[in-house]
PDB file of N, CA and C in Angstrom:
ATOM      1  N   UNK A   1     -34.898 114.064-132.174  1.00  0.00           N
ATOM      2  CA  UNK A   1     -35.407 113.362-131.017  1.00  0.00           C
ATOM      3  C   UNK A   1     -34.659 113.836-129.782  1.00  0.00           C
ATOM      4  N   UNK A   2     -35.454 113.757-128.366  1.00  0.00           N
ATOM      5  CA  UNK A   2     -35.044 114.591-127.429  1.00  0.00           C
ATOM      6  C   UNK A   2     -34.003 113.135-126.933  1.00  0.00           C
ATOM      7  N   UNK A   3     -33.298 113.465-125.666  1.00  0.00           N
ATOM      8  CA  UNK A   3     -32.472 112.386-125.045  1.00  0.00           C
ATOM      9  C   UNK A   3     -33.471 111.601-124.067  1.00  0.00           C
ATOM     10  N   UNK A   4     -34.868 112.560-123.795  1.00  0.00           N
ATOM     11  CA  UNK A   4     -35.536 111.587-123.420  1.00  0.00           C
ATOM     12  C   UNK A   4     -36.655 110.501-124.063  1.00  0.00           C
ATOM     13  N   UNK A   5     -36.981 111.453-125.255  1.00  0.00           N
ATOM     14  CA  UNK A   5     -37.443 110.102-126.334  1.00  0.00           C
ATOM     15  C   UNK A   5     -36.551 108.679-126.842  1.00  0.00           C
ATOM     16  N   UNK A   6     -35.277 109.404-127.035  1.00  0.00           N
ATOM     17  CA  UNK A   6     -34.309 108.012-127.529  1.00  0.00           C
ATOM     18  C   UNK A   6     -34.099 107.358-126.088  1.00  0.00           C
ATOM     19  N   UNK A   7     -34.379 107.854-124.946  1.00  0.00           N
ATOM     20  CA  UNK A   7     -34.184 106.068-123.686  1.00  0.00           C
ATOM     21  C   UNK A   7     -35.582 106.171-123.697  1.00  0.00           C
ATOM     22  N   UNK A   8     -36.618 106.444-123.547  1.00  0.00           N
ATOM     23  CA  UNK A   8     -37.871 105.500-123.895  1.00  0.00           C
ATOM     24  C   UNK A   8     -38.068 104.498-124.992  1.00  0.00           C
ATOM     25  N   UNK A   9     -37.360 105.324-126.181  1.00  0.00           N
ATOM     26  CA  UNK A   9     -37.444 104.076-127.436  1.00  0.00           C
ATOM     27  C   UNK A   9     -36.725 103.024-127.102  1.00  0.00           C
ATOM     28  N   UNK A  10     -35.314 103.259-126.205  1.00  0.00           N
ATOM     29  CA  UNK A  10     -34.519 102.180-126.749  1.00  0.00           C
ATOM     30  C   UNK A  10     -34.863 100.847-124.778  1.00  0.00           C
ATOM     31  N   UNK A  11     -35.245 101.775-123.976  1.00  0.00           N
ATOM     32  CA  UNK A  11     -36.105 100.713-122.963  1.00  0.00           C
ATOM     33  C   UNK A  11     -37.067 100.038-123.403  1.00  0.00           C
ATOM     34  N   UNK A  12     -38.177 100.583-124.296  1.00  0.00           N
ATOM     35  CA  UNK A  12     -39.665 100.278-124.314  1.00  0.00           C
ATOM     36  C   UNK A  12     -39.057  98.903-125.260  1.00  0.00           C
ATOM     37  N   UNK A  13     -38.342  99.633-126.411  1.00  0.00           N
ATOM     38  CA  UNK A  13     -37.949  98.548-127.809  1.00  0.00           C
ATOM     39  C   UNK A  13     -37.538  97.395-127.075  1.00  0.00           C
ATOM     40  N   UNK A  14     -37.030  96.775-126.054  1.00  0.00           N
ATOM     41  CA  UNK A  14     -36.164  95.960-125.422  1.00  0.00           C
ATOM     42  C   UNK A  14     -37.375  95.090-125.230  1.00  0.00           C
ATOM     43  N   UNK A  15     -38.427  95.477-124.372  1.00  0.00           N
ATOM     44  CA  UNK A  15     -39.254  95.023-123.813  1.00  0.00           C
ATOM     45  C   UNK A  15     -40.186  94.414-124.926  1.00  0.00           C
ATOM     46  N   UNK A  16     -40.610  95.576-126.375  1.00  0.00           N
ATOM     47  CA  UNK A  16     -41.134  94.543-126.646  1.00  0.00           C
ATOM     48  C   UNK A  16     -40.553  93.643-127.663  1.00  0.00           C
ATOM     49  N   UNK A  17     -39.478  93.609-128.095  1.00  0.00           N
ATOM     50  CA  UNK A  17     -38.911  92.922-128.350  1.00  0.00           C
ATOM     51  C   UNK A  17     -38.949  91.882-127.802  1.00  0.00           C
ATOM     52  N   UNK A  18     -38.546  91.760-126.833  1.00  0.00           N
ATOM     53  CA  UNK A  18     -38.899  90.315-125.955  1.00  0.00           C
ATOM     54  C   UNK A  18     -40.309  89.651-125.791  1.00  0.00           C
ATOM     55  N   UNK A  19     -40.632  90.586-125.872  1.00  0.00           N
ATOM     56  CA  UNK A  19     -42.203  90.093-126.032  1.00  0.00           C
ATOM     57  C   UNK A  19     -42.514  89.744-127.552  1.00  0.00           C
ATOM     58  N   UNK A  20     -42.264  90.493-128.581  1.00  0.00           N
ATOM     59  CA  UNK A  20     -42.764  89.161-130.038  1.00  0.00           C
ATOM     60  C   UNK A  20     -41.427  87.961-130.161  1.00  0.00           C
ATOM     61  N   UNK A  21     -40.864  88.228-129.327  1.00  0.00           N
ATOM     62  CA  UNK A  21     -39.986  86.467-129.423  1.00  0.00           C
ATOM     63  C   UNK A  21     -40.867  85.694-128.250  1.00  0.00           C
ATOM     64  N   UNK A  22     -41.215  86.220-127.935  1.00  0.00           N
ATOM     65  CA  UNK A  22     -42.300  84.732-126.827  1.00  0.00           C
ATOM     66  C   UNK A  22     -43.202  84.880-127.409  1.00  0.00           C
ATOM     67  N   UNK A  23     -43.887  85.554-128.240  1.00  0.00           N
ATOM     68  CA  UNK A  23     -45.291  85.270-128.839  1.00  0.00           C
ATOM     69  C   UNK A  23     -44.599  84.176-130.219  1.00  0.00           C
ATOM     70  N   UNK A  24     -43.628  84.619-130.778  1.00  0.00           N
ATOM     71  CA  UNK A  24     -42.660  84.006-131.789  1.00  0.00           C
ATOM     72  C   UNK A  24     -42.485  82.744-131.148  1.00  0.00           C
ATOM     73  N   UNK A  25     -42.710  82.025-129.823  1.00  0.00           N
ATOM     74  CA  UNK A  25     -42.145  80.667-129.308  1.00  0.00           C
ATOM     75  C   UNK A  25     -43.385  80.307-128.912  1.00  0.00           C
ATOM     76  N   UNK A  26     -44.408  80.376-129.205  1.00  0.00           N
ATOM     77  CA  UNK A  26     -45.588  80.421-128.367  1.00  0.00           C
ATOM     78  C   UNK A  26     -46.209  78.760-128.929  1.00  0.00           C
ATOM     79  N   UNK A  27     -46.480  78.297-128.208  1.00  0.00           N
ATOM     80  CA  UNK A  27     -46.903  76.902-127.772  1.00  0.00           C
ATOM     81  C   UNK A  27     -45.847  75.415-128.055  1.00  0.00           C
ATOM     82  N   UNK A  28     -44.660  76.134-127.742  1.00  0.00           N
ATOM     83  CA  UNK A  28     -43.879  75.809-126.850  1.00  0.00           C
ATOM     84  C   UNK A  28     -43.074  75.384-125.840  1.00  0.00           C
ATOM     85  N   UNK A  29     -43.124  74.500-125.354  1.00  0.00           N
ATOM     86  CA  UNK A  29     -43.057  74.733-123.911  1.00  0.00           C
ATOM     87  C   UNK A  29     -42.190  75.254-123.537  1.00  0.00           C
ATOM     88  N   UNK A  30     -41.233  75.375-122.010  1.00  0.00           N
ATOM     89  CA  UNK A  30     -40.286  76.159-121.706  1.00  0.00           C
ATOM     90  C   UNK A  30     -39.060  75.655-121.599  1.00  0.00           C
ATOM     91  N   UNK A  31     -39.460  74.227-121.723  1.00  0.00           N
ATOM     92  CA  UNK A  31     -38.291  72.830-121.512  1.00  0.00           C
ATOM     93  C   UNK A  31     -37.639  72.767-122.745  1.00  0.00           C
ATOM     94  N   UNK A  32     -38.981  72.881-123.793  1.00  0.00           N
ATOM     95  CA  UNK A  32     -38.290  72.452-124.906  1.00  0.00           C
ATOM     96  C   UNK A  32     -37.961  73.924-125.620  1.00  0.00           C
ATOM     97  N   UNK A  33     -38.345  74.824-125.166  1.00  0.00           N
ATOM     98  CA  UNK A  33     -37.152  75.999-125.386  1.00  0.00           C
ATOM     99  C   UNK A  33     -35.375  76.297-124.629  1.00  0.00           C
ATOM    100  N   UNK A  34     -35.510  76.090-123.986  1.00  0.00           N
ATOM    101  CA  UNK A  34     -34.631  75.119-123.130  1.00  0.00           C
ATOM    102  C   UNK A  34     -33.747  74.535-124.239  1.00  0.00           C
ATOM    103  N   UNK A  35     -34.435  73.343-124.075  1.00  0.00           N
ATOM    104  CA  UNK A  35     -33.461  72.330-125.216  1.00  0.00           C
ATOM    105  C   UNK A  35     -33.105  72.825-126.559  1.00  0.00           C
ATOM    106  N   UNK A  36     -33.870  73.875-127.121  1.00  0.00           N
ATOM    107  CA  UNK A  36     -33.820  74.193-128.588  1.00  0.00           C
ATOM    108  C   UNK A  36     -32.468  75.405-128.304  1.00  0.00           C
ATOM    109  N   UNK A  37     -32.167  75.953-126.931  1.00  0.00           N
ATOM    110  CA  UNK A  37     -31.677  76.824-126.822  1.00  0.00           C
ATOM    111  C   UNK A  37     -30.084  76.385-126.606  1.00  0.00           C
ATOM    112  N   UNK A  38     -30.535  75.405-126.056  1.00  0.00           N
ATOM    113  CA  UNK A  38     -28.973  74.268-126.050  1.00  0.00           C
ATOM    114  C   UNK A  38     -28.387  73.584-127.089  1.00  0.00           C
ATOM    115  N   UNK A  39     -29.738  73.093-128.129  1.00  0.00           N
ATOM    116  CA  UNK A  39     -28.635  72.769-129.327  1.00  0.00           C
ATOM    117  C   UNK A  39     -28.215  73.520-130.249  1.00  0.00           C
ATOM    118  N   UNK A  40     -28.482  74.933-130.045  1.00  0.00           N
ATOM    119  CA  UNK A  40     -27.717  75.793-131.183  1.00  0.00           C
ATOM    120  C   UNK A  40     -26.912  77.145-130.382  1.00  0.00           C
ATOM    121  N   UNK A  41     -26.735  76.706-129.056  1.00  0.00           N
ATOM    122  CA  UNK A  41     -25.810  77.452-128.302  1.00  0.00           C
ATOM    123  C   UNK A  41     -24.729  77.994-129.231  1.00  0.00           C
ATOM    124  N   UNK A  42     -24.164  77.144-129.643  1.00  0.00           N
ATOM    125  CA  UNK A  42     -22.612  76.526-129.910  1.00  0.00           C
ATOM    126  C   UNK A  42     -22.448  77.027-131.082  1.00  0.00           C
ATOM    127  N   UNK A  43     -23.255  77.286-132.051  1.00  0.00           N
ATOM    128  CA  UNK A  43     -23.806  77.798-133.635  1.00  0.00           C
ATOM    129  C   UNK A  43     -23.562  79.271-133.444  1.00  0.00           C
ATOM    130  N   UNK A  44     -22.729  80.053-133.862  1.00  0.00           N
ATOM    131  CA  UNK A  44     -22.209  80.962-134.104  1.00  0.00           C
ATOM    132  C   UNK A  44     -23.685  81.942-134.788  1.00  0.00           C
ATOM    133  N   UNK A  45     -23.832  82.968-134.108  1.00  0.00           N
ATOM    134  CA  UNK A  45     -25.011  83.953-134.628  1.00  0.00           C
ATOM    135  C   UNK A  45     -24.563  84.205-136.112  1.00  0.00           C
ATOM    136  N   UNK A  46     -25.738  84.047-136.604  1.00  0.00           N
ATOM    137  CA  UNK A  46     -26.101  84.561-137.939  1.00  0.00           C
ATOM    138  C   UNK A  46     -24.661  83.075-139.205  1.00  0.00           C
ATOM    139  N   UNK A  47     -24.951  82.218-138.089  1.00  0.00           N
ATOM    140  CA  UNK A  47     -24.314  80.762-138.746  1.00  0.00           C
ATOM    141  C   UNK A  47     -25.479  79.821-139.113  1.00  0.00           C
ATOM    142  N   UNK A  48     -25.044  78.784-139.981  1.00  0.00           N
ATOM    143  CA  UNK A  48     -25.812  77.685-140.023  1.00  0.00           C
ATOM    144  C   UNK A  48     -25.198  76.220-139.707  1.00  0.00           C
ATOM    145  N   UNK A  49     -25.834  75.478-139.578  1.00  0.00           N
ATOM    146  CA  UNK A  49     -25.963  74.059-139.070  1.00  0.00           C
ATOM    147  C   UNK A  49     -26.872  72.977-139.921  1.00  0.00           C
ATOM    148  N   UNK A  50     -26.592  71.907-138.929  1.00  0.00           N
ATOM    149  CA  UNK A  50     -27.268  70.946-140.239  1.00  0.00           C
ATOM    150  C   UNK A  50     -27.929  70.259-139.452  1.00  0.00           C
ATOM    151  N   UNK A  51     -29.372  69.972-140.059  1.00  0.00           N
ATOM    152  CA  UNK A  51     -30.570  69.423-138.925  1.00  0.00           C
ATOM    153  C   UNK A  51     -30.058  67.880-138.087  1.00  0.00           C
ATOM    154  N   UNK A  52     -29.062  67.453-138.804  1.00  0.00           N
ATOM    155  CA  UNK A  52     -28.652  66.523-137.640  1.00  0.00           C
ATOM    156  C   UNK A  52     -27.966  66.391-136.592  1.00  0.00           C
ATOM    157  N   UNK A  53     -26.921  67.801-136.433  1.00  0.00           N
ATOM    158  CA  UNK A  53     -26.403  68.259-135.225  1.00  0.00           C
ATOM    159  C   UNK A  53     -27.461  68.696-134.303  1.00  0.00           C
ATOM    160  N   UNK A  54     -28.723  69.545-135.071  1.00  0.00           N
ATOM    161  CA  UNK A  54     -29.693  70.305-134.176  1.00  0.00           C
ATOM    162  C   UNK A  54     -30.102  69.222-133.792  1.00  0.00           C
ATOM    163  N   UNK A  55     -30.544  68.297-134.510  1.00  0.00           N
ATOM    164  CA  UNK A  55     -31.935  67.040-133.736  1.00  0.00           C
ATOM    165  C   UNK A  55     -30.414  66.190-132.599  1.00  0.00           C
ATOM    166  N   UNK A  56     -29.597  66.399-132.876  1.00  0.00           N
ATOM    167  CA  UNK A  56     -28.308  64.993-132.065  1.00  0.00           C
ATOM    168  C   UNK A  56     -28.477  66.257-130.408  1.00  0.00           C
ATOM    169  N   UNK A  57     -28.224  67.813-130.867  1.00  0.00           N
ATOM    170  CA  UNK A  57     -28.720  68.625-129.674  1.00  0.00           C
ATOM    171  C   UNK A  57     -29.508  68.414-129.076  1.00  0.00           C
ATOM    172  N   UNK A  58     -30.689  67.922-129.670  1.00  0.00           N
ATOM    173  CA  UNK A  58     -31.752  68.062-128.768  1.00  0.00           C
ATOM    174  C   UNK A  58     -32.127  66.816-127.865  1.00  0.00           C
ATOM    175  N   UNK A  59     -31.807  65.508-128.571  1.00  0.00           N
ATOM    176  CA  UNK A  59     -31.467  64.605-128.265  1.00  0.00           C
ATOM    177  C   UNK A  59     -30.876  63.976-126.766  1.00  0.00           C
ATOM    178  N   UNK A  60     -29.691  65.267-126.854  1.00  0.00           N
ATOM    179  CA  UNK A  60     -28.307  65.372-125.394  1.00  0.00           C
ATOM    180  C   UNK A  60     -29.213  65.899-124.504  1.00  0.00           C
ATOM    181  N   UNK A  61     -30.123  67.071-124.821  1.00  0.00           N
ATOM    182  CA  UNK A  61     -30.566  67.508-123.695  1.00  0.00           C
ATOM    183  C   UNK A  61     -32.294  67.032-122.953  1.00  0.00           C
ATOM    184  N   UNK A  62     -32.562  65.747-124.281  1.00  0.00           N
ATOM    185  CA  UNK A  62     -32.975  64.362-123.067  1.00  0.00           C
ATOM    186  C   UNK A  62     -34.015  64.035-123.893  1.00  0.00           C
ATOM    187  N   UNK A  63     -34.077  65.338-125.092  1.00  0.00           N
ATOM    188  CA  UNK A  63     -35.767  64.541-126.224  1.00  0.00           C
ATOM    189  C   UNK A  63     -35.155  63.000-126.405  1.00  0.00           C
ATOM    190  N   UNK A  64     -36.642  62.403-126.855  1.00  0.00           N
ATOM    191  CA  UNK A  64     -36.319  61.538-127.811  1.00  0.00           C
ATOM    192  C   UNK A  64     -36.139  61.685-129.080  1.00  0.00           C
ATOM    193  N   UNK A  65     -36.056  60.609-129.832  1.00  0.00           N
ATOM    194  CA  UNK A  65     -36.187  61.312-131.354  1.00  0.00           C
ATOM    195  C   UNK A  65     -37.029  61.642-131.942  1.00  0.00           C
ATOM    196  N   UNK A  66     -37.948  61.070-131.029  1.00  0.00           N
ATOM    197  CA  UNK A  66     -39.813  61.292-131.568  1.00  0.00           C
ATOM    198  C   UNK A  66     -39.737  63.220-131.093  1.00  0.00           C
ATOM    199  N   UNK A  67     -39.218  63.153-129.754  1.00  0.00           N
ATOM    200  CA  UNK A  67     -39.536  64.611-129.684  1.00  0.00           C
ATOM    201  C   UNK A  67     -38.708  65.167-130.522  1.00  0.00           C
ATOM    202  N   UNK A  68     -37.742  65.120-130.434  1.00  0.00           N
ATOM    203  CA  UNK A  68     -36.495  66.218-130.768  1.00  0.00           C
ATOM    204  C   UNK A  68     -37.641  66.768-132.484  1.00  0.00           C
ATOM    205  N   UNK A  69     -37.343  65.371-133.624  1.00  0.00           N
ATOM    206  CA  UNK A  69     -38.593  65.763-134.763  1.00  0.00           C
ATOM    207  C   UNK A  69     -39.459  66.633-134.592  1.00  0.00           C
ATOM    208  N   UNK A  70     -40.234  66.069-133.586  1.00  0.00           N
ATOM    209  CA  UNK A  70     -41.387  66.535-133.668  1.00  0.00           C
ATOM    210  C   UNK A  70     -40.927  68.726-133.444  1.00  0.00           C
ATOM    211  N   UNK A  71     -40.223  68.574-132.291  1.00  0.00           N
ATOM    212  CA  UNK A  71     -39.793  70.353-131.952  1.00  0.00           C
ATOM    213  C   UNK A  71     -39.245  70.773-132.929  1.00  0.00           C
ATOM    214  N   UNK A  72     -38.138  70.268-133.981  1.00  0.00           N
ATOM    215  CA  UNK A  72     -37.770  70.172-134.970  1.00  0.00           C
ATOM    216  C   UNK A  72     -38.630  71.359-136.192  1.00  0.00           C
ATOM    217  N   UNK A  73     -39.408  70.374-136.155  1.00  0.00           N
ATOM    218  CA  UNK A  73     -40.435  70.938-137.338  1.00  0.00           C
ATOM    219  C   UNK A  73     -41.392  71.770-136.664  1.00  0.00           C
ATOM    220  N   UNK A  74     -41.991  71.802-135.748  1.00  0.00           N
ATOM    221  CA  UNK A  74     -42.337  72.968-134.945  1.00  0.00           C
ATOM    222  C   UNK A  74     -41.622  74.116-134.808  1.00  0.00           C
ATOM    223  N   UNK A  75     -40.502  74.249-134.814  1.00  0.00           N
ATOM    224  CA  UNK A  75     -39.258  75.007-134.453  1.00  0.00           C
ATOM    225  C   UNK A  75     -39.435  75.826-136.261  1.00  0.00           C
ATOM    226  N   UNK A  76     -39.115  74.974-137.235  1.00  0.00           N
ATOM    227  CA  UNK A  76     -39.286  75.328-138.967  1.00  0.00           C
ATOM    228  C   UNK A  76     -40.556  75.892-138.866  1.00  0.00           C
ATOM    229  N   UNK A  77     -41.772  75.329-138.657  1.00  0.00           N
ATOM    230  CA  UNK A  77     -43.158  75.672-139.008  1.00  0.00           C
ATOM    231  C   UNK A  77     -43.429  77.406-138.312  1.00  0.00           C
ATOM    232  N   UNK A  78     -42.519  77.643-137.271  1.00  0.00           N
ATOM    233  CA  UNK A  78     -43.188  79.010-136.615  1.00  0.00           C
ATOM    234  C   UNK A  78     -41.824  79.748-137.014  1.00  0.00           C
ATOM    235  N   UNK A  79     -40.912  79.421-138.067  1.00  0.00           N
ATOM    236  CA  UNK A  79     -39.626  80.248-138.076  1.00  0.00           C
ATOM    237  C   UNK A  79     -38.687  80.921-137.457  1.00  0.00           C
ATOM    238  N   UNK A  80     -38.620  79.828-136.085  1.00  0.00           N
ATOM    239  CA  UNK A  80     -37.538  79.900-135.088  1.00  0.00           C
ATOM    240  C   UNK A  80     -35.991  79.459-135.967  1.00  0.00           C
ATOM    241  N   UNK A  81     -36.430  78.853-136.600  1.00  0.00           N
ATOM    242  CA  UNK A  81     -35.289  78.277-137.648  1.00  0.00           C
ATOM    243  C   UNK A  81     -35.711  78.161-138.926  1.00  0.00           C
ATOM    244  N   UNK A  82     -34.732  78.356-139.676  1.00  0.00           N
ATOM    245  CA  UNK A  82     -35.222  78.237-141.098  1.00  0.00           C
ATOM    246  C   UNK A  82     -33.878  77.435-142.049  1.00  0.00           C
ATOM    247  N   UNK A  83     -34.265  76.883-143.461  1.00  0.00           N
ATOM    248  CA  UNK A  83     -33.484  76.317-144.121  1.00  0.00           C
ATOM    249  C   UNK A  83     -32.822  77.428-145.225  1.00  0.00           C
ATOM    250  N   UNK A  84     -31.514  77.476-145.398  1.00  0.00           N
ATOM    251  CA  UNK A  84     -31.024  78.174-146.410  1.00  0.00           C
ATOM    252  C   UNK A  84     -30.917  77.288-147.580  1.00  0.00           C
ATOM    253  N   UNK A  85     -30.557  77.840-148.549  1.00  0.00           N
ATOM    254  CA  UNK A  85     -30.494  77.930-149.961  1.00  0.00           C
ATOM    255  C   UNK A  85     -29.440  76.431-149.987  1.00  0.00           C
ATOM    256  N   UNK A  86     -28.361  76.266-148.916  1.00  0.00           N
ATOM    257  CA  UNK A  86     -27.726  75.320-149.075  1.00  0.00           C
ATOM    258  C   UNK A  86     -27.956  74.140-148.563  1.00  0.00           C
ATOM    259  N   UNK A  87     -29.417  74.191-148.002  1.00  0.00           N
ATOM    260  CA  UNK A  87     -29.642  73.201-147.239  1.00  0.00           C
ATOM    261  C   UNK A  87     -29.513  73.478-145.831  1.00  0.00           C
ATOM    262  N   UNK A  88     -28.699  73.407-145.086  1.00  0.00           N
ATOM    263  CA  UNK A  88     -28.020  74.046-143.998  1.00  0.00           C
ATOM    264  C   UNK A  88     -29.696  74.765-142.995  1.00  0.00           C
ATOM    265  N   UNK A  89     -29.223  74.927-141.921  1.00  0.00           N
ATOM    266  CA  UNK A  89     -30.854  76.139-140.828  1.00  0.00           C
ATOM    267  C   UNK A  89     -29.820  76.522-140.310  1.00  0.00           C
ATOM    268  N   UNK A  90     -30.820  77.567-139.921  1.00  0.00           N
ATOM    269  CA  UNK A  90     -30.148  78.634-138.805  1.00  0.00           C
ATOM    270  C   UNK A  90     -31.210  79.254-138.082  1.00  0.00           C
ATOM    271  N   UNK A  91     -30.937  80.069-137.392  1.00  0.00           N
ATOM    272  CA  UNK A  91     -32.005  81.065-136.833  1.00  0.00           C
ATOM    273  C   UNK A  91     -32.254  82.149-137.419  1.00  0.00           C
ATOM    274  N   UNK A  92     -33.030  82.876-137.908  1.00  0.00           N
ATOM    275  CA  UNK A  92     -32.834  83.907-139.133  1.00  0.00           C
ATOM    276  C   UNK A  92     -32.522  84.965-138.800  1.00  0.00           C
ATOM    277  N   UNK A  93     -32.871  85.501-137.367  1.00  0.00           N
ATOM    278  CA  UNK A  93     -32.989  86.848-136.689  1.00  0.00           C
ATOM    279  C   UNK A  93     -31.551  86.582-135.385  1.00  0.00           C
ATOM    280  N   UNK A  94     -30.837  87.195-135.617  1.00  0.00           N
ATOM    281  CA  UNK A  94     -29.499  87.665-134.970  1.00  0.00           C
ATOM    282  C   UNK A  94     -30.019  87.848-133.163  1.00  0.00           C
ATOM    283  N   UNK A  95     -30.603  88.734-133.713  1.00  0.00           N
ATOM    284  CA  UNK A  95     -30.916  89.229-132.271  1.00  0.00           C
ATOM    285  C   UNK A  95     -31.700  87.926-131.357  1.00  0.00           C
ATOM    286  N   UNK A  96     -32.733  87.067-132.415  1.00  0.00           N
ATOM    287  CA  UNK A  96     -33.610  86.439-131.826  1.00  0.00           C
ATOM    288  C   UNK A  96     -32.400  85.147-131.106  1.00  0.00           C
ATOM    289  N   UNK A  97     -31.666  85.035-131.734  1.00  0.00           N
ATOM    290  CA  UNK A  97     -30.789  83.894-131.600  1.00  0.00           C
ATOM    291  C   UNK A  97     -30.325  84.189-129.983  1.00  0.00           C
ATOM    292  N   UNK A  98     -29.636  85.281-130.060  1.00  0.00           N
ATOM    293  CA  UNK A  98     -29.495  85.664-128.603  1.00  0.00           C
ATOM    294  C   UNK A  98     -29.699  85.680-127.769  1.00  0.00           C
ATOM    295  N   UNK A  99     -31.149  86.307-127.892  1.00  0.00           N
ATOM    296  CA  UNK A  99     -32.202  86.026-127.013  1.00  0.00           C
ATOM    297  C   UNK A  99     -32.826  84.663-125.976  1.00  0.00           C
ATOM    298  N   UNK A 100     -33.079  83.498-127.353  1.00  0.00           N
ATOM    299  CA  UNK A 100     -33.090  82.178-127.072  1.00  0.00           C
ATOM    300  C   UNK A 100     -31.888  81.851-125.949  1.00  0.00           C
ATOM    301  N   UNK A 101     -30.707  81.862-126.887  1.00  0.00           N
ATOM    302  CA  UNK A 101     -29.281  81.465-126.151  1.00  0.00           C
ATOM    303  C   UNK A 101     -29.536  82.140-124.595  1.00  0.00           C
ATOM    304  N   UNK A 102     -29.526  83.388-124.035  1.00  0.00           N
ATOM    305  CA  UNK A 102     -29.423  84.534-123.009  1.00  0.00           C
ATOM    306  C   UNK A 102     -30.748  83.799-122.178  1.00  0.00           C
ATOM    307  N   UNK A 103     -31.892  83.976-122.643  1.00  0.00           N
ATOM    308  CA  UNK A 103     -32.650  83.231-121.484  1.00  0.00           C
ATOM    309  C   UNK A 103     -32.891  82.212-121.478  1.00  0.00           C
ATOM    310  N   UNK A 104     -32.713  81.269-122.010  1.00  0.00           N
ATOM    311  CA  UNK A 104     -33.222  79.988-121.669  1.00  0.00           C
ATOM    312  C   UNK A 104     -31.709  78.656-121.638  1.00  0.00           C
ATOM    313  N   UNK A 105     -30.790  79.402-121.469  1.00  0.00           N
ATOM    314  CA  UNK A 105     -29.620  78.468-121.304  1.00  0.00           C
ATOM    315  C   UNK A 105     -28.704  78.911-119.789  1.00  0.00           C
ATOM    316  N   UNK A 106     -29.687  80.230-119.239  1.00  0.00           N
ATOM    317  CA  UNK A 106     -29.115  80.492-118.150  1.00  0.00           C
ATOM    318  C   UNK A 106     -28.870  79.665-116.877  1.00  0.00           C
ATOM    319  N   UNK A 107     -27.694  79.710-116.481  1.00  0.00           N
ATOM    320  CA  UNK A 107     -26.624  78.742-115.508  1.00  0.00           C
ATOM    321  C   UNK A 107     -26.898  77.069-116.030  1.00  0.00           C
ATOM    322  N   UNK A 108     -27.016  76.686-117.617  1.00  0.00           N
ATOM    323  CA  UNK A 108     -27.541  75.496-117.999  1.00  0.00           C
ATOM    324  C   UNK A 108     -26.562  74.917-119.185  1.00  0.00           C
ATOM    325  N   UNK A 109     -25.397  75.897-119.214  1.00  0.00           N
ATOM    326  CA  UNK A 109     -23.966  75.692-119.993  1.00  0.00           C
ATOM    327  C   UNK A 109     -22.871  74.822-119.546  1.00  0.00           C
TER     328      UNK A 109
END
């Protein structure tokens, strides 16, 4: 590969990358990405947590409990988060975690 194929791959890859994590968050809103992005700030990439810290997160940043649930399982159902073997969620994708954290918690730490 030339040096100008590998910075097209690795610009273009960025972009759409970002783009199947918003199709990946898609109906959504931006608030409650937001909030989903705030309660697992703190959760160490490629860590897990336990759905009652995530729902007590989401909670702080103003759901109710009706919502926080409800994003909750929305959040499981489109595999923004998932359950491990021990019980325990996390975010499954490293990168995606980042992502979440990087835009949607900006100047909101």
């Amino acid at each position: 590969m030339t040096d100008e194929g590998l910075k097209f791959v690795l610009e273009n890859g960025a972009e759409y990358r970002a783009m199947y994590y918003e199709k990946r968050a898609h109906d959504i809103d931006k608030e409650l990405r937001e909030a989903l992005a705030r309660a697992v700030m703190d959760v160490p990439v490629d860590s897990t947590t336990t759905r009652t810290i995530i729902i007590n997160g989401l909670k702080q940043g103003g759901l109710t409990k009706k919502e926080a649930d409800g994003l909750f399982t929305q959040a499981l159902d489109q595999g923004l988060i998932d359950q491990r073997e021990d019980g325990d969620y996390g975010i499954p994708i490293p990168s995606f975690h980042n992502w979440l954290v990087d835009v949607y918690t900006k100047g909101k730490r």
